[in-house]
Structure formats: structure tokens, C-alpha cells
Protein backbone atom coordinates (compact mmCIF):
# COMPACT_ATOMS: atom_id res chain seq x y z
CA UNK A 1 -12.76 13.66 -9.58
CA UNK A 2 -11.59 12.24 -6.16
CA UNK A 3 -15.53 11.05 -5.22
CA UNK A 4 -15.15 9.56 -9.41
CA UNK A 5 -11.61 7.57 -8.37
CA UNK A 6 -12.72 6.43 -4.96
CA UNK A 7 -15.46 4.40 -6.40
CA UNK A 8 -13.49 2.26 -8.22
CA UNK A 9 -10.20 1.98 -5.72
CA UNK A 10 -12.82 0.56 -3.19
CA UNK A 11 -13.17 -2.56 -5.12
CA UNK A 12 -9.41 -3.27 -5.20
CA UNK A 13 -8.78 -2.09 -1.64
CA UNK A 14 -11.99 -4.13 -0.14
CA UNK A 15 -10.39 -7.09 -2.43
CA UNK A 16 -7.64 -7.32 -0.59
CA UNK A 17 -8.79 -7.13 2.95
CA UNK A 18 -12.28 -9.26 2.64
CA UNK A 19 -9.60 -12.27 0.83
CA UNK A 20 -7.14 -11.83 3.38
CA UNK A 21 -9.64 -13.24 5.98
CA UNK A 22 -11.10 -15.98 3.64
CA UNK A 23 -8.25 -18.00 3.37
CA UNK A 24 -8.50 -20.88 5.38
CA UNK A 25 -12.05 -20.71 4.29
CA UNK A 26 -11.25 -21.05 0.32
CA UNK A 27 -8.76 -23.96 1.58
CA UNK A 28 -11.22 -25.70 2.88
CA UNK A 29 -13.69 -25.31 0.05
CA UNK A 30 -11.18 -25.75 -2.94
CA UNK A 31 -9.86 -28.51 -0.50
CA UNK A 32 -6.74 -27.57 -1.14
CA UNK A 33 -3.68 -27.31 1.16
CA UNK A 34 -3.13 -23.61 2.52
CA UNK A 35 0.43 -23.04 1.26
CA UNK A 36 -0.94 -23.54 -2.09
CA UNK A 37 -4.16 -21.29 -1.27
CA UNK A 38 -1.82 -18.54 -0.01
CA UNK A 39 -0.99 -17.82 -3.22
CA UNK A 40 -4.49 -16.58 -4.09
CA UNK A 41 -2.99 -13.59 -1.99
CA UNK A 42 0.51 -13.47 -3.38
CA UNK A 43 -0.35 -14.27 -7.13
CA UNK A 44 -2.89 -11.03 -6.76
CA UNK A 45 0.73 -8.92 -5.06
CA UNK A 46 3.22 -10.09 -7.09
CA UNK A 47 0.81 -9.02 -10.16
CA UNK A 48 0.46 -5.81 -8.86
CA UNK A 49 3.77 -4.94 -8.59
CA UNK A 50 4.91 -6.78 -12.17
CA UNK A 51 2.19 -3.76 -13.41
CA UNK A 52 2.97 -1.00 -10.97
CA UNK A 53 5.85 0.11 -12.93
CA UNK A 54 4.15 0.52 -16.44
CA UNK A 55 1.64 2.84 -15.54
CA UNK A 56 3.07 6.30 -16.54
CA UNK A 57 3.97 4.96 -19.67
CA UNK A 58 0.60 3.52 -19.94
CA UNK A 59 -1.01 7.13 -18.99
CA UNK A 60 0.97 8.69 -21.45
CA UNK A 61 0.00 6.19 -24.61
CA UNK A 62 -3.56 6.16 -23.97
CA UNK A 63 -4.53 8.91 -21.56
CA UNK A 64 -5.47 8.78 -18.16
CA UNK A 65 -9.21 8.60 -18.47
CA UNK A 66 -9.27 5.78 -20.71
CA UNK A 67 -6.37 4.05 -18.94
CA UNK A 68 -8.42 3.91 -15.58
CA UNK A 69 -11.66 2.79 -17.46
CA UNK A 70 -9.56 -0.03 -18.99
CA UNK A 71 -7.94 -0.90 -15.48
CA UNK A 72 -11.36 -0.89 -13.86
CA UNK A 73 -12.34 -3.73 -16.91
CA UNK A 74 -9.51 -5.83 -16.30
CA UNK A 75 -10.35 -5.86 -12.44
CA UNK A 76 -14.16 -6.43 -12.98
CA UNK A 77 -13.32 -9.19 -15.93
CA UNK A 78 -10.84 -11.01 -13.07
CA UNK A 79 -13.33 -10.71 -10.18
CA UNK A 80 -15.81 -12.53 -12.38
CA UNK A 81 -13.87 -14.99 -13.71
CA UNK A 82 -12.59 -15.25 -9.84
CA UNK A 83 -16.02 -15.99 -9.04
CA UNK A 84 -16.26 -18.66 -11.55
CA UNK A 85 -13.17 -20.40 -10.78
CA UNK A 86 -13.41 -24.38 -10.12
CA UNK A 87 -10.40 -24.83 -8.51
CA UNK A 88 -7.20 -23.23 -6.52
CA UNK A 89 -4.94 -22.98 -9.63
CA UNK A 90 -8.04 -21.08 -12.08
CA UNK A 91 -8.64 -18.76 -8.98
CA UNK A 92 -5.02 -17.96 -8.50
CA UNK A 93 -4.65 -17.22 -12.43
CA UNK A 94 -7.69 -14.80 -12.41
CA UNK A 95 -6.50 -13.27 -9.36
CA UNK A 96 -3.60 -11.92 -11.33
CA UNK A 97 -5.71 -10.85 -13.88
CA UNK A 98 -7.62 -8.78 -10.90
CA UNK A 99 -3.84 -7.54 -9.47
CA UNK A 100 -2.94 -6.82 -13.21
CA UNK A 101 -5.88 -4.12 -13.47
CA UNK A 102 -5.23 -3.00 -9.41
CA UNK A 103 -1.73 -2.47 -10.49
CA UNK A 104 -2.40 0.29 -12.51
CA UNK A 105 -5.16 1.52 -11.10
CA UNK A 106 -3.52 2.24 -7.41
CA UNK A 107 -0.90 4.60 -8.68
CA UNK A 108 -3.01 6.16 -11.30
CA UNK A 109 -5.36 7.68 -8.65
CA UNK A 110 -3.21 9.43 -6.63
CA UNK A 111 -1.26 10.87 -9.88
CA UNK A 112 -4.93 11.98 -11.64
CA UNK A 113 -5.88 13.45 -8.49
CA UNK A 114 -2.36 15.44 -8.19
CA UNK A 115 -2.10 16.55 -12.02
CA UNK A 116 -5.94 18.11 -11.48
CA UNK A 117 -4.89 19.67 -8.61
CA UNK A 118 -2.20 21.44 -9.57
CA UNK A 119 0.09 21.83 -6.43
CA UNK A 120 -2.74 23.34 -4.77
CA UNK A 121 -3.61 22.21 -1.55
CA UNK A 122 -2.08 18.94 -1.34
CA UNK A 123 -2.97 17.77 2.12
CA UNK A 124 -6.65 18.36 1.88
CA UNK A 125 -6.21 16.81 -1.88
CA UNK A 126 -4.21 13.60 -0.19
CA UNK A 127 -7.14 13.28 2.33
CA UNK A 128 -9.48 12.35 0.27
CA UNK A 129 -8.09 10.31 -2.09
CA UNK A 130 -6.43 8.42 0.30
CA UNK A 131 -10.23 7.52 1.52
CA UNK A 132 -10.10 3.60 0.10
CA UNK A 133 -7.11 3.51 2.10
CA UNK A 134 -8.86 4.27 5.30
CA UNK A 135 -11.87 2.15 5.13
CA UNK A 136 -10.35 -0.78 3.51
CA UNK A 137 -8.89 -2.21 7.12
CA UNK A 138 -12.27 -1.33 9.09
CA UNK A 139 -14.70 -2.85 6.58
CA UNK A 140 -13.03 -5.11 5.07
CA UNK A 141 -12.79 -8.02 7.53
CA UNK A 142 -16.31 -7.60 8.57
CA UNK A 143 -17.43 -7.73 5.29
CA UNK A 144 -15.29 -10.96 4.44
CA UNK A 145 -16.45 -12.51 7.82
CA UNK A 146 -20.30 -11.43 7.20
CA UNK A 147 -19.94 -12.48 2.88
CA UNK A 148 -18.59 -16.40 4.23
CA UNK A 149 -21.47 -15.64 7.35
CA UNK A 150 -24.40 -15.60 5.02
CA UNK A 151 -23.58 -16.46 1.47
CA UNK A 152 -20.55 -18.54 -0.11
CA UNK A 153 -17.14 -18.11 -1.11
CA UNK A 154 -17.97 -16.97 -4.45
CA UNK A 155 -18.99 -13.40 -3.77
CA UNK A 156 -16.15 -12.62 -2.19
CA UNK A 157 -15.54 -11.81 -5.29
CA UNK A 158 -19.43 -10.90 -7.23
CA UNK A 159 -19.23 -7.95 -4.35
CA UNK A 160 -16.71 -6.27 -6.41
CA UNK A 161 -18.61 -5.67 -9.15
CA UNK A 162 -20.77 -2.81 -8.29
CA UNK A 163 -18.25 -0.89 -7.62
CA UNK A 164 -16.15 -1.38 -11.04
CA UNK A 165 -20.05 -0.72 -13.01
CA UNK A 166 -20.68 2.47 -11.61
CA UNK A 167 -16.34 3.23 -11.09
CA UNK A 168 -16.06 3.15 -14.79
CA UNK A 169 -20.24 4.89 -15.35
CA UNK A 170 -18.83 7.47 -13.12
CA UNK A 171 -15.61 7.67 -15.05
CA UNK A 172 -16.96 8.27 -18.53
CA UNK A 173 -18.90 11.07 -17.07
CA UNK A 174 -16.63 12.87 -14.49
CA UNK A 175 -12.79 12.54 -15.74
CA UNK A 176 -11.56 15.00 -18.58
CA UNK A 177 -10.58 14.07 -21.46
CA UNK A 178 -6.83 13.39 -21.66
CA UNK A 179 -5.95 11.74 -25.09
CA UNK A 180 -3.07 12.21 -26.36
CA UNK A 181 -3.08 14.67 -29.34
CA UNK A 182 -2.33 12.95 -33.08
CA UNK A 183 0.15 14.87 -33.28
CA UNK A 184 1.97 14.12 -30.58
CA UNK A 185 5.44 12.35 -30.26
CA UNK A 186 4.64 8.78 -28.77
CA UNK A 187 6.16 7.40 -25.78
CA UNK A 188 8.11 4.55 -26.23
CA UNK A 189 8.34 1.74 -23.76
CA UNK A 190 11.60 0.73 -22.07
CA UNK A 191 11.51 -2.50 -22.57
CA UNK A 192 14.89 -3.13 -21.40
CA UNK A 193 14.08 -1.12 -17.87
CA UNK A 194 10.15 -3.34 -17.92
CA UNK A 195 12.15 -6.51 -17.70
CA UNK A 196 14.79 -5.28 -14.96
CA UNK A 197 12.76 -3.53 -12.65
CA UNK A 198 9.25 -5.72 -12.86
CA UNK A 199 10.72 -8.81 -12.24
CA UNK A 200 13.49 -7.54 -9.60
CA UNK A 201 11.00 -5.93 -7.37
CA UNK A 202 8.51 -9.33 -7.57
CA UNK A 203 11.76 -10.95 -6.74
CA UNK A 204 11.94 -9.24 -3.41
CA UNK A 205 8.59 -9.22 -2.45
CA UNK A 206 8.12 -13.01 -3.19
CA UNK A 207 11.29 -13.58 -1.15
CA UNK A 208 10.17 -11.80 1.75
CA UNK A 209 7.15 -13.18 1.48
CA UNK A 210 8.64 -16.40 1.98
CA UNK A 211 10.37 -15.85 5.55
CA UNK A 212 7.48 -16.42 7.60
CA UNK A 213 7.11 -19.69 6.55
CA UNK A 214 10.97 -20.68 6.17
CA UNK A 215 13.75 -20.80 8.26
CA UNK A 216 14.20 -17.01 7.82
CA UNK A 217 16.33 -14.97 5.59
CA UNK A 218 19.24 -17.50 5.07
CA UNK A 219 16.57 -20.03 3.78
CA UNK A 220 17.19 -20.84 -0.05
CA UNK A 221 13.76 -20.00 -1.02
CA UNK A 222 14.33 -16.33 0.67
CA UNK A 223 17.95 -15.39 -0.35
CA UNK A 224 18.18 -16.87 -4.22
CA UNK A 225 14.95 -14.87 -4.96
CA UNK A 226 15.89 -11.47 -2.60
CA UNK A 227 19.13 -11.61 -4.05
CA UNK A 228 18.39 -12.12 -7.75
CA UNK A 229 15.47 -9.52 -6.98
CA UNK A 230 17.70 -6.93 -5.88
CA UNK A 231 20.92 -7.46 -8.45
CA UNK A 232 17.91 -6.46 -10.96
CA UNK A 233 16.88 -3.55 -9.67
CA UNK A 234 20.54 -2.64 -8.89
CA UNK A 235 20.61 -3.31 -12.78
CA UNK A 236 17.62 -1.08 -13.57
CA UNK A 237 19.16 1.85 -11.35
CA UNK A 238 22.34 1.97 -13.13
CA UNK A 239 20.07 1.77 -17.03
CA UNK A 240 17.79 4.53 -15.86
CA UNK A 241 20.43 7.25 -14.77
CA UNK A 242 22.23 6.26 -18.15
CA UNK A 243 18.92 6.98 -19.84
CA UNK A 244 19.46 11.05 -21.08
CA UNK A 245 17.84 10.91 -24.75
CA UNK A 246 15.13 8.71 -23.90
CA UNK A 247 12.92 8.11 -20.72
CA UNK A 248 13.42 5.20 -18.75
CA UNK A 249 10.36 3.09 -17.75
CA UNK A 250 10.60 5.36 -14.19
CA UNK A 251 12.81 8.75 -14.03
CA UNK A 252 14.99 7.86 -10.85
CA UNK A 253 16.55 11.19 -11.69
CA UNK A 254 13.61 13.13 -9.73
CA UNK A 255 15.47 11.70 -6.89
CA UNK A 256 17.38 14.92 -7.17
CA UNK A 257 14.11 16.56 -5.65
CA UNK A 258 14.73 16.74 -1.97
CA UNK A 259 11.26 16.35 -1.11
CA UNK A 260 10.62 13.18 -2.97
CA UNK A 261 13.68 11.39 -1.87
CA UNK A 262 12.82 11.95 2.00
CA UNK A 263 9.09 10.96 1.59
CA UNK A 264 10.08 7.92 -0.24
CA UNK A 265 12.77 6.90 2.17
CA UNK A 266 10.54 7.79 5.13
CA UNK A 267 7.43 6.15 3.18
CA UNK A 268 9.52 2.83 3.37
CA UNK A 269 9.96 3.21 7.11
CA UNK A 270 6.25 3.70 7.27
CA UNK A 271 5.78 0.64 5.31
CA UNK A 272 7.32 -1.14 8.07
CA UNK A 273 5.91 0.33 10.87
CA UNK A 274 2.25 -0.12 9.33
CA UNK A 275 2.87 -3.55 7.79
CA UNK A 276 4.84 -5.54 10.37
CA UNK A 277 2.22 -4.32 12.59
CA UNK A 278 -0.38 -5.65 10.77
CA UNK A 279 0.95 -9.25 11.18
CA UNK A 280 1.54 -8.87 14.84
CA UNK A 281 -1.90 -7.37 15.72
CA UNK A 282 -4.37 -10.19 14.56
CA UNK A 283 -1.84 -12.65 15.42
CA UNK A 284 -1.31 -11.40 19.39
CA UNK A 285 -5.43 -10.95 19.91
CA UNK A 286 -5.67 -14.43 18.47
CA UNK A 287 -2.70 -16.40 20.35
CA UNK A 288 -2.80 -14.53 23.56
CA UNK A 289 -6.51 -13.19 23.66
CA UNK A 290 -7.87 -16.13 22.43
CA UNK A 291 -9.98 -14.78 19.77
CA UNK A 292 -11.37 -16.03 16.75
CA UNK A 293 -10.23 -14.11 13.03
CA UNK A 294 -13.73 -12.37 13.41
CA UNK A 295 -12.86 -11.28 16.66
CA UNK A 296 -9.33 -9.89 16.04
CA UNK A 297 -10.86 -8.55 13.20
CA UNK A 298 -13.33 -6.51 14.86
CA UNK A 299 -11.18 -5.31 18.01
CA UNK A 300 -9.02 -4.05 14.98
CA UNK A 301 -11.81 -1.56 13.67
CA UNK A 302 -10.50 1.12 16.16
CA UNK A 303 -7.08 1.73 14.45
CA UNK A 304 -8.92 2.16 11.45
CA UNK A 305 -11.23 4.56 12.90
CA UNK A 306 -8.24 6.45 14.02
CA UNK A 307 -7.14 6.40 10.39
CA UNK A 308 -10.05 7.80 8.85
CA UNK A 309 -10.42 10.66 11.93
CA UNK A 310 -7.46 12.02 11.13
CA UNK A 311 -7.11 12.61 7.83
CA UNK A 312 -9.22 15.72 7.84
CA UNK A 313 -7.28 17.64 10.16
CA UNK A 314 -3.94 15.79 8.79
CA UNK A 315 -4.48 17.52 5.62
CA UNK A 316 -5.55 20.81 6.96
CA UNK A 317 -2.32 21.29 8.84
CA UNK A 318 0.08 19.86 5.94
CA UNK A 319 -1.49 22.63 4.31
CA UNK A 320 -0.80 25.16 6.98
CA UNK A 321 2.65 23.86 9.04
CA UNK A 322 4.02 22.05 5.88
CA UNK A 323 4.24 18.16 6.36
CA UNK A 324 7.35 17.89 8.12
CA UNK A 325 5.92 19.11 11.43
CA UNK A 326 2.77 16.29 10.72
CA UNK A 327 4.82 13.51 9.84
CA UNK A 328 7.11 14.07 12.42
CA UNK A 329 4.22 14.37 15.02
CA UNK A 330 2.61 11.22 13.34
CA UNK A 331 5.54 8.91 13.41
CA UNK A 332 5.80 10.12 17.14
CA UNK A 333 1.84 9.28 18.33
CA UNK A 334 2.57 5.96 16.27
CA UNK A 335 5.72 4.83 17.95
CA UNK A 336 3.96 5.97 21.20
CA UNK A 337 0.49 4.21 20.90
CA UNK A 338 2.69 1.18 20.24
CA UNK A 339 4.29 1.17 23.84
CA UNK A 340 1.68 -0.44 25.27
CA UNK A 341 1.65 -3.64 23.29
CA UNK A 342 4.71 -4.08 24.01
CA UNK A 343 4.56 -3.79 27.87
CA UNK A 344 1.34 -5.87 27.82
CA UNK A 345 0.62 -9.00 29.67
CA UNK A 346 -2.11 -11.43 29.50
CA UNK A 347 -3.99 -9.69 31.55
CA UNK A 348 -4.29 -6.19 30.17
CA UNK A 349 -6.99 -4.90 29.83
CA UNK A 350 -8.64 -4.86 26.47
CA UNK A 351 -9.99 -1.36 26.42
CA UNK A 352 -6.93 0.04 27.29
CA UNK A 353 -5.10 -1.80 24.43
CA UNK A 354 -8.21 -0.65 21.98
CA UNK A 355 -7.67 2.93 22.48
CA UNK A 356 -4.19 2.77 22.02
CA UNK A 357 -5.15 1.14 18.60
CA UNK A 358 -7.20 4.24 18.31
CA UNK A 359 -4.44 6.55 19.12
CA UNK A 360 -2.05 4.81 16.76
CA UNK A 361 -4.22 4.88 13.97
CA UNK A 362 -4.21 8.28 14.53
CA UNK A 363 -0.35 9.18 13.99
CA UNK A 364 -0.16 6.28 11.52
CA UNK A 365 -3.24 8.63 9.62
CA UNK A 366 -1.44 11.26 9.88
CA UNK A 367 1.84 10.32 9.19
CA UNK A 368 1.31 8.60 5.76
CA UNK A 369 -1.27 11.63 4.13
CA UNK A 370 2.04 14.31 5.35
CA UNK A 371 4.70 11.85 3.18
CA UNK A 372 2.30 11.27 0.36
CA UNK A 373 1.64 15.03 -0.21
CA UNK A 374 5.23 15.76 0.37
CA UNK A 375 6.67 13.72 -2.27
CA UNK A 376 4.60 15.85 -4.98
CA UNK A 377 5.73 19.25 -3.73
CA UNK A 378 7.19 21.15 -6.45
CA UNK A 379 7.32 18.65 -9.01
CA UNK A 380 5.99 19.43 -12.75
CA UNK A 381 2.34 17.64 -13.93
CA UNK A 382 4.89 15.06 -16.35
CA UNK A 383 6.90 14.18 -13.06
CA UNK A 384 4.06 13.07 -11.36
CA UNK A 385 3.11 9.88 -12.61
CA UNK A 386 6.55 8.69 -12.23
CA UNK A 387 6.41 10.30 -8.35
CA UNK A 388 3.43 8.18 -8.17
CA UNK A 389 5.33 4.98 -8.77
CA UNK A 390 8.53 5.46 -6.44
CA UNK A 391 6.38 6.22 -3.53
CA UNK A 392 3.96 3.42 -3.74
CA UNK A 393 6.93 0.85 -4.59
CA UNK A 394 8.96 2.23 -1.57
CA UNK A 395 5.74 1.87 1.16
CA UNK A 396 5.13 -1.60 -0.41
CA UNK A 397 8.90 -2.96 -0.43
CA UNK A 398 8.93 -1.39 3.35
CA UNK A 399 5.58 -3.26 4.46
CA UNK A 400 7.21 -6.57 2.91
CA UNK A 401 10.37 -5.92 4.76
CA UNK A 402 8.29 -4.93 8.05
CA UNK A 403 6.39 -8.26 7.84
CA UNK A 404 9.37 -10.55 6.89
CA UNK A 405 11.43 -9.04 9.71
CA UNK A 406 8.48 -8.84 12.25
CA UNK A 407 7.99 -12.26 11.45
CA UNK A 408 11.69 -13.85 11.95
CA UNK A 409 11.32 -11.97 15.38
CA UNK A 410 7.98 -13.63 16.11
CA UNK A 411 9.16 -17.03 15.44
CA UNK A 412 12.71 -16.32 17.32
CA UNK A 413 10.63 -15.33 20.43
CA UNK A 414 8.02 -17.57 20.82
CA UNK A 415 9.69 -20.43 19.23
CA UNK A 416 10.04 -22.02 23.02
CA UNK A 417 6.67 -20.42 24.32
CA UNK A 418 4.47 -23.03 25.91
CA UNK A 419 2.27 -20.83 28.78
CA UNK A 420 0.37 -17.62 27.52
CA UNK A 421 2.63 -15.75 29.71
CA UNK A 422 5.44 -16.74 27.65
CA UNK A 423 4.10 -16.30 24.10
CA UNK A 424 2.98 -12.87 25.49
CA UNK A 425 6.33 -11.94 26.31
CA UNK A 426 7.53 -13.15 23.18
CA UNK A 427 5.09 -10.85 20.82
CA UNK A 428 6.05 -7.84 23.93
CA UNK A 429 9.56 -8.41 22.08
CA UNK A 430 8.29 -8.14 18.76
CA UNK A 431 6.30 -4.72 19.26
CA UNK A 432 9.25 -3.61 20.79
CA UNK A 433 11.01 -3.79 17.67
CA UNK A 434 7.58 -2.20 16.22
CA UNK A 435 7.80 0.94 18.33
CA UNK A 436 11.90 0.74 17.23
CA UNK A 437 11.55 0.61 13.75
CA UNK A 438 8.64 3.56 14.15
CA UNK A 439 10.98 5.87 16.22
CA UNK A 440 13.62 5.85 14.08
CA UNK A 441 11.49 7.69 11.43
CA UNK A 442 10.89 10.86 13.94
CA UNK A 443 14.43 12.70 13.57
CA UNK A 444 14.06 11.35 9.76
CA UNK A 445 10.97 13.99 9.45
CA UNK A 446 13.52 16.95 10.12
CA UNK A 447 14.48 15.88 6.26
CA UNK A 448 10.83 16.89 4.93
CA UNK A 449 9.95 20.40 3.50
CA UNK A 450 8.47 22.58 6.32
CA UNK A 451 6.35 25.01 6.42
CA UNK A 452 4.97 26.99 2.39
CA UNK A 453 6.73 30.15 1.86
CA UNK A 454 6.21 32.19 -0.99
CA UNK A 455 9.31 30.99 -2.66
CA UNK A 456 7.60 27.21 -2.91
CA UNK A 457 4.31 28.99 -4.16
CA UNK A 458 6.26 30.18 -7.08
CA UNK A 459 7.63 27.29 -7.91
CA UNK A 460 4.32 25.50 -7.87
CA UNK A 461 3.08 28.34 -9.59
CA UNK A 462 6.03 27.48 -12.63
CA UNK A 463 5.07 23.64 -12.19
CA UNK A 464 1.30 24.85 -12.74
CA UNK A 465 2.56 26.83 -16.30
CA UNK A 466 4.54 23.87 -17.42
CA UNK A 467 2.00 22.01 -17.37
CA UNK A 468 -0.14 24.47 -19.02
């Protein structure tokens, strides 16, 4: 089932990395202006999370097999018509019909994946399925840079659909049945809690998507939308824990589980760390090392590699030590491996900063497959889908946060930067805050479950026969 749900995540996780590198690229060729072609990336987010939010209802109307092999359509349909697009307002519509079908498709994995497994060896479960994850930031800029190398813009776009063809071939074949029975009471959508929370947490992402290129967070165009954003999900929160008769669009009530409400909270920080990291990475190799987005691309592979080496052994031991001991060592190696970034001059050596990449892309590995399983421990198979939700939501708010606050920092510090020297003091500031924001999480680890006893076995065991 994992190998079955991989094949299709890779489309939207390669999506979103090869584009990312593309876009001065698709400026030029749509001639267009690049604050308008930036929203060929934001369109695609804000989509995402408009649909996030609707998925466990969505699972629970149709099934989970069919749901996914409907998600996987929408995605293929929108990378097509993506790849037909004529101009920069068609290929920013169809790229929210591609974040539309990625919307659901993200959370869905992870909660098919859990409901098979049972409560069964989570961390081995949460390394594999968090495989897309892993290989989207080492392949995907090569591929981008080697798609615009040899062919044109347009299958940036055409590469996507293998994947969704044999994704959904793969899915008629390999997932079980799930259909609702006749029978069977029918969810009913909360429409009131759709039109709080979807449009609150677009809010905040578009307005902290906004403070790189404003005059940071007291800028209009950040604090009307942030603000607005966040009075609806205040609005949502207060509807949903009113909501006793009837489910709300996500049960915030499973707060209550200690595990869930730690790896969420924590999951934000990680969001931070991983996201406002992100921005400073490419940007520093480019600025101060003077490479090209190829270039920063490619010195970037060895985090990744990190990544993907550690998730093996990061399961294996959330398995065995419980994931507070892994997270905690995770957020540590991160915060760590950061250090030297932000001591760096212009003369550092590059191999030395590369295997600190490696090293932090190690504990970042680590770190995120330890929350991820956490949040599921001891939860029953109809909690999961919602668990699904609050944990992607939380990273995703965190990594807009982390960028929008990584940025204003950026701009603060280099603002008066006019030798290389200078600008790479100014980004040593920055990954200070980096390696701040990452430490913080360490004592927050102490807050995770620790190691399985038998007491936690039974109560998977119970989660195991309500779901039965």
C-alpha cells in the first residue's frame, strides 16, 4: 500500500520543487512580470490548503480508495491543462486545479497508510511513506534545471503524468476496498466550519507569504490578511469545540490526546526550522557563493541525502526508544549542523559547509518521521484522518511563519550590505536565528510519549478493535 501511495505523491511533491526553480524561467517565457508569475507557486499553496481541510469528510463520503483515485485525476487533469496553458493567468488557474487534487491527496496518504497499519509499528510505517518527502528536495531541482536544460517549459508539467497513470493503475489494483456501506449513516459536511477554517488558514499563509516582498509584518498587505486569517480560525476553534451532536469539519477535541497536541505544536516548530531554512540556503550559496540556481541547487542535494539516510534507522528506533528520545536527538543534530552557517565567512570552505548540510538533514530526517508517528499513537482508525489534517496544517503554518520571519531578518540584516563580507555577516545573523528557533524545540521533546510499555500496547490493541 505504501509502494501504491508513493507513486502518486511523487507527482505532487516533484511538482512543487521542479516549479519552484522554473520561475524566472516561465516569466520570461509567458513574458510576464515575476510578482505576477509567483503566483503560479502561491495559487498551487493557497489551493492546497483551501482543500486540506475537507479531506476526512471527503474519505468518509466516498471511501478512501476512490477518493485518492479521484485526487490523482484532478492532479493529472491540472498538469495537462498546465501544460496547455497560453498565458500566466490560464497557468495559474490550472495550477489550482493541480493544488486542489494535491490537497487531498497529501493528507490522505499518511492517514491510509496509518488506518492499514493499525498502530503497529509506526516509525518503520512513517519511513516509508514519508519517501516523496525525502526525494522531492534532491531531485527535484535537478530535474527542473535538466526539463528547462533540454526540452521547454511545458513539461514541467507533461513529466507528471506518468506518475498519476500508473498512481491511479496501481491504485485500482493494490488499495482495499473502503466504500461506505448503503446502509450507513452519511457524513454531513460542516459547511459553516469549511468556510471559517479554509479561508482563515489561506488568509495566513497568503499574508505571510507576502512579507518577503513588503515592508514586513506591519505592511497592509501582511496584517489585513494575517489578521482576518486568524480572527477566522479563532472563529472555527470556538464552532468546533461547540460541535457535540455533530462533527465539525476537523475534531479539535483530539487535542485532549497528549501525544497529538505535542507533535503538532513541535511539528510547527519544525516547520520553521525546515522552511525558513529553505529560503536562507539557496539564497546564501547564491549571494555569497556566487552560484547560479543550478548550482545552489545541486550543493543542496546533500541535506536531502541526509534526509533519506535516516529515515530507516529513524523509524527503527521510534519503534524501539519511543519518539521522544528521536525527536529530541533530531531537533538537537539539526540546531547543531546549523552552527556552522552561521559562523561562516566568505571564505569557508565549501565541503565543510556540505557535510554539515549532510548532518542536518540528518536530525531534520529524523526529527520530522519521530513527530509524525507520534501524533497517531493511541488514537482510534476514525481519529486518524482528522490527526492527519492538524499535523500537516501545523508543519505548513510553521514553514510559512519560518520563511516570513527568516525573511524580515534577511532584509533587516543585509539591507545596508554592500561587500560580500557584509552580506555574509548579515545571513550569519539570520541562521543564527535558524539554529534559535531549532533549539528551542529540544526541551519541547521532553513533552512526547517515550518509550512503548505494555500499557500503550493495550490501548493500541483497543484502538485496533474499534476499528474492527
Amino acid at each position: 500500500m505504501a509502494f501504491t501511495l508513493i507513486v502518486g505523491a511523487l507527482a505532487v511533491v516533484f511538482d512543487t520543487t521542479v516549479v519552484s526553480v522554473a520561475l524566472n524561467g516561465l516569466a520570461r517565457e509567458l513574458d510576464a512580470p515575476l510578482s505576477t508569475i509567483q503566483w503560479v507557486s502561491t495559487g498551487y499553496l493557497l489551493a492546497m490548503f483551501v482543500t486540506m481541510p475537507i479531506a476526512g469528510w471527503a474519505q468518509s463520503r466516498l471511501g478512501g480508495k476512490r477518493l485518492w483515485i479521484a485526487a490523482l485525476g484532478i492532479f493529472l487533469l491540472g498538469s495537462i491543462l498546465c501544460a496547455l496553458a497560453w498565458n500566466a493567468a490560464a497557468l495559474i488557474a490550472f495550477r489550482v486545479v493541480q493544488g486542489v487534487g494535491g490537497g487531498i491527496m497529501m493528507p490522505l496518504m499518511i492517514t491510509l497508510t496509518m488506518q492499514a497499519a493499525k498502530g503497529r509499528n509506526i516509525g518503520r510505517v512513517m519511513a516509508a511513506v514519508t519517501l516523496p518527502a525525502s526525494l522531492g528536495p534532491i531531485l527535484g531541482p535537478v530535474l527542473g534545471g535538466l526539463i528547462l536544460h533540454l526540452a521547454d517549459w511545458h513539461w514541467l508539467f507533461l513529466v507528471n503524468v506518468p506518475f498519476c497513470a500508473v498512481g491511479a493503475w496501481l491504485a485500482r489494483r493494490n488499495l482495499p476496498e473502503d466504500r461506505p456501506a448503503p446502509d450507513s449513516p452519511r457524513a454531513r459536511l460542516d459547511v459553516i466550519g469549511l468556510f471559517l477554517l479554509s479561508p482563515g488558514v489561506a488568509a495566513v499563509i497568503y499574508g505571510l507569504s507576502r512579507v518577503e516582498g513588503s515592508a514586513g509584518f506591519a505592511a497592509a498587505e501582511v496584517l489585513v490578511p494575517l489578521v482576518g486569517g486568524l480572527a477566522l480560525v479563532g472563529g472555527f476553534t470556538a464552532w468546533a469545540l461547540t460541535r457535540t451532536t455533530t462533527g465539525a469539519l476537523v475534531d479539535l477535541r483530539l487535542f485532549r490526546h497528549r501525544a497529538l497536541g505535542s507533535a503538532a505544536g513541535l511539528g510547527f516548530l519544525a516547520g520553521i526550522t525546515l522552511y525558513g531554512a529553505m529560503l536562507l540556503l539557496p539564497l546564501y550559496f547564491q549571494q555569497v557563493r556566487g552560484r547560479d540556481a543550478l548550482g545552489a541547487g545541486l550543493l543542496l542535494i546533500p541535506q536531502g541525502v541526509g534526509v533519506l539516510c535516516s529515515r530507516t534507522l529513524a523509524g527503527k528506533y521510534t519503534d524501539r526508544l519511543g519518539p521522544r528520545r528521536v525527536a529530541l536527538a533530531g531537533f538537537a543534530i539539526a540546531a547543531a549542523a546549523t552552527v556552522p552557517f552561521a559562523c561562516a565567512t566568505a571564505d569557508t570552505g565549501e565541503v565543510l559547509l556540505m557535510a554539515a548540510l549532510f548532518v542536518r538533514g540528518v536530525g531534520l530526517g529524523a526529527a520530522t518521521i519521530a513527530l509524525t508517528g507520534a501524533a497517531y499513537i493511541g488514537l482510534a482508525h476514525r481519529e486518524i484522518p482528522d490527526a492527519g489534517i492538524i499535523t500537516r496544517v501545523s508543519q505548513q503554518i510553521g514553514g510559512s511563519v519560518g520563511t516570513a520571519a527568516v525573511a524580515v531578518i534577511l532584509q533587516h540584516t543585509t539591507a545596508d550590505a554592500h561587500t560580500p563580507g557584509a552580506v555574509a555577516d548579515g545571513f550569519g545573523v539570520a541562521f543564527g536565528w535558524s539554529v534559535a528557533f531549532t533549539a528551542i524545540a529540544v526541551p519541547l521533546c521532553l513533552l512526547l510519549p517515550g518509550r512503548p510499555t505494555a500499557a500503550s500496547d493495550g490501548h493500541r490493541s483497543k484502538a485496533r478493535a474499534d476499528a474492527r
